[in-house]
C-alpha atoms as a PDB file:
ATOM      1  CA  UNK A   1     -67.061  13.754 118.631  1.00  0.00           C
ATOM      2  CA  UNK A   2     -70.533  13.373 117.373  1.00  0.00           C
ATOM      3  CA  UNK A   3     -73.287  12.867 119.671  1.00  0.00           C
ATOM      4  CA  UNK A   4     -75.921  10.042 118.548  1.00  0.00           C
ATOM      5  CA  UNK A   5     -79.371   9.108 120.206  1.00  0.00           C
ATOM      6  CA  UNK A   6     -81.489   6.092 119.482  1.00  0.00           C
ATOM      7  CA  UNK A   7     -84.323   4.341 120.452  1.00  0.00           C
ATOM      8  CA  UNK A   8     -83.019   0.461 122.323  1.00  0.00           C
ATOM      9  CA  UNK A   9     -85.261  -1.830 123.138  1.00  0.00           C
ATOM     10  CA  UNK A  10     -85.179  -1.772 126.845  1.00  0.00           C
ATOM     11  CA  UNK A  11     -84.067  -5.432 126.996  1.00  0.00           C
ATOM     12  CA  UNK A  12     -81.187  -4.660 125.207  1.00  0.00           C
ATOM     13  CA  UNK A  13     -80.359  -1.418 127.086  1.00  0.00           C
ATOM     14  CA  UNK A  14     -80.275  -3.939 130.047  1.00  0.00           C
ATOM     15  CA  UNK A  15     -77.518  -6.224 128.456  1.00  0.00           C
ATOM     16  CA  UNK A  16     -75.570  -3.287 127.717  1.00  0.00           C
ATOM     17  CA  UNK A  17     -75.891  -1.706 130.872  1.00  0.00           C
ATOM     18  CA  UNK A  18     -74.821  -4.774 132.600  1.00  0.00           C
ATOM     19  CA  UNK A  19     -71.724  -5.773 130.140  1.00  0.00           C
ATOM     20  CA  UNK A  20     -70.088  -2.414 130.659  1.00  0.00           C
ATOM     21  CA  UNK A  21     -70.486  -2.741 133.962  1.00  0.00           C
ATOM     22  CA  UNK A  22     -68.678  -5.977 134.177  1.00  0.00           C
ATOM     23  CA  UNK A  23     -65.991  -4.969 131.734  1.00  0.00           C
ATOM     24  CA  UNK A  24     -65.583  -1.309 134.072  1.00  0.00           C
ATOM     25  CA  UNK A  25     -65.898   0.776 130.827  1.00  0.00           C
ATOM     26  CA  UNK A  26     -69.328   3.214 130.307  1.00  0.00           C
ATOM     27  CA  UNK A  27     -72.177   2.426 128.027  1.00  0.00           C
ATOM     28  CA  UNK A  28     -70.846   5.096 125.591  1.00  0.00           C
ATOM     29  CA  UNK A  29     -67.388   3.359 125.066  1.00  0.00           C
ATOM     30  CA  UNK A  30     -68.934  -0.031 125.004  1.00  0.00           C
ATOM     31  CA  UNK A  31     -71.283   1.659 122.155  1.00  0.00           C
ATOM     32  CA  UNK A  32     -68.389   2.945 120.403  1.00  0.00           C
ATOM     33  CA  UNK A  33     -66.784  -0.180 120.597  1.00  0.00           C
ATOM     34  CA  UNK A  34     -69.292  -2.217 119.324  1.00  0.00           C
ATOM     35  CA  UNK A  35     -70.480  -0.226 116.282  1.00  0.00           C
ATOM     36  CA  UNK A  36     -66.685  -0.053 115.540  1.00  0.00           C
ATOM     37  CA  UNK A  37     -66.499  -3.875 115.413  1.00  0.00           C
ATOM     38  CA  UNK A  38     -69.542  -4.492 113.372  1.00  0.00           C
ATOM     39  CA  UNK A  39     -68.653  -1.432 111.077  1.00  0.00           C
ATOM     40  CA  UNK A  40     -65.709  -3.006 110.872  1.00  0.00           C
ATOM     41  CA  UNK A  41     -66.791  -6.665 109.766  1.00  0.00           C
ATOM     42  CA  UNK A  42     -69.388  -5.231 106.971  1.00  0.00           C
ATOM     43  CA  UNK A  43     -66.553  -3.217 105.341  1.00  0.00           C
ATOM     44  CA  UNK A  44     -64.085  -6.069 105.057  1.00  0.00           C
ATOM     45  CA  UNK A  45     -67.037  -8.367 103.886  1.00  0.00           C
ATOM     46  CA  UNK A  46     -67.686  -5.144 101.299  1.00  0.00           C
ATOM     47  CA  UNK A  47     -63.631  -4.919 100.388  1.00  0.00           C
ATOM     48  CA  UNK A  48     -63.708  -9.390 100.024  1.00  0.00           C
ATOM     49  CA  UNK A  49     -66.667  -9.188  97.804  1.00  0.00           C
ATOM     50  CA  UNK A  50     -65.300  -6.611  95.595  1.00  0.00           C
ATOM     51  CA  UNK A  51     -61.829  -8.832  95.439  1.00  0.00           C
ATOM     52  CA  UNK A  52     -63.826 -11.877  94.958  1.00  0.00           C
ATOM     53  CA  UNK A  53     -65.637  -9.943  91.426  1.00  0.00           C
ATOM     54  CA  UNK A  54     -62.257  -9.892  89.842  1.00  0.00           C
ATOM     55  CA  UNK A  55     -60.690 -13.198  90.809  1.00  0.00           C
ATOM     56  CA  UNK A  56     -60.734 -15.950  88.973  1.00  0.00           C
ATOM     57  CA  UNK A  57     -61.875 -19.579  90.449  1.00  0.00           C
ATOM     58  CA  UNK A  58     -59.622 -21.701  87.841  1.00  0.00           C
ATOM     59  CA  UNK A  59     -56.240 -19.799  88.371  1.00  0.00           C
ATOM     60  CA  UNK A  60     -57.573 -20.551  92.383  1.00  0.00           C
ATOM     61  CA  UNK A  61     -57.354 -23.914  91.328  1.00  0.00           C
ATOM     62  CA  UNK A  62     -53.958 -24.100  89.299  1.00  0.00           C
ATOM     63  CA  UNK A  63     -52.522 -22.403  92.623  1.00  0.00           C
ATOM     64  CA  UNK A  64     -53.693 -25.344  94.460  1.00  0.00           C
ATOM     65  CA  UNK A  65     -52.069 -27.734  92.373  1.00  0.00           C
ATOM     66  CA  UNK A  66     -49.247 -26.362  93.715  1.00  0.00           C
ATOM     67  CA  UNK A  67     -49.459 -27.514  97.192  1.00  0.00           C
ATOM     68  CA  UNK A  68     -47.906 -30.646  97.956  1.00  0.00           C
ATOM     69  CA  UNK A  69     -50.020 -33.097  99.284  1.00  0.00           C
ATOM     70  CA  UNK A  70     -48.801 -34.001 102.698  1.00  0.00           C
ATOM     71  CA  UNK A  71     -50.258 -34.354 106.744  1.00  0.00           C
ATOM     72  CA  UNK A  72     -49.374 -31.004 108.290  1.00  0.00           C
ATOM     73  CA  UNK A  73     -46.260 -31.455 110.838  1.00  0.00           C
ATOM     74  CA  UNK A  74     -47.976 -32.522 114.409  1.00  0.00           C
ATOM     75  CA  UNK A  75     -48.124 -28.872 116.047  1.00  0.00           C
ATOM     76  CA  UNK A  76     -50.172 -27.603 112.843  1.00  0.00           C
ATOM     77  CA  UNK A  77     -53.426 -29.560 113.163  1.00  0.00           C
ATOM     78  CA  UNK A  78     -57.051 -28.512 114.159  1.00  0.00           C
ATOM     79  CA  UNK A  79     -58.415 -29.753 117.316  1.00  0.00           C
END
């Protein structure tokens, strides 16, 4: 494990303070879990950018085509 310090505002030390409280974990696992999260979402943004570069909008398009166009059966609808 690496340790890590940084400077929080203390308004947001506060929320954290008070969320791992409520969730019974400590500040440094609620830390970890957080950064993991984020970390998370910016590399799969990175890895669905780099996928987007080589695809190709009309074959997107010819796929679609495809689909027949129907309603969606009654337990497969939004809201």
């Amino acid at each position: 494990m690496t340790n890590l310090s940084v400077q929080l505002p203390e308004s947001l030390y506060k929320q954290i303070e008070a969320l791992a409280a409520k969730e019974n974990i400590s500040i440094e696992q609620l830390v970890a879990i957080a950064l993991s999260a984020q970390v998370s979402a910016w590399l799969t943004k990175d890895y669905l950018e780099e996928k987007a570069k080589h695809g190709s909008w009309k074959k997107f398009q010819q796929v679609l085509t495809k689909v027949p166009d129907v309603e969606p059966e009654e337990y497969d609808k939004l809201g």
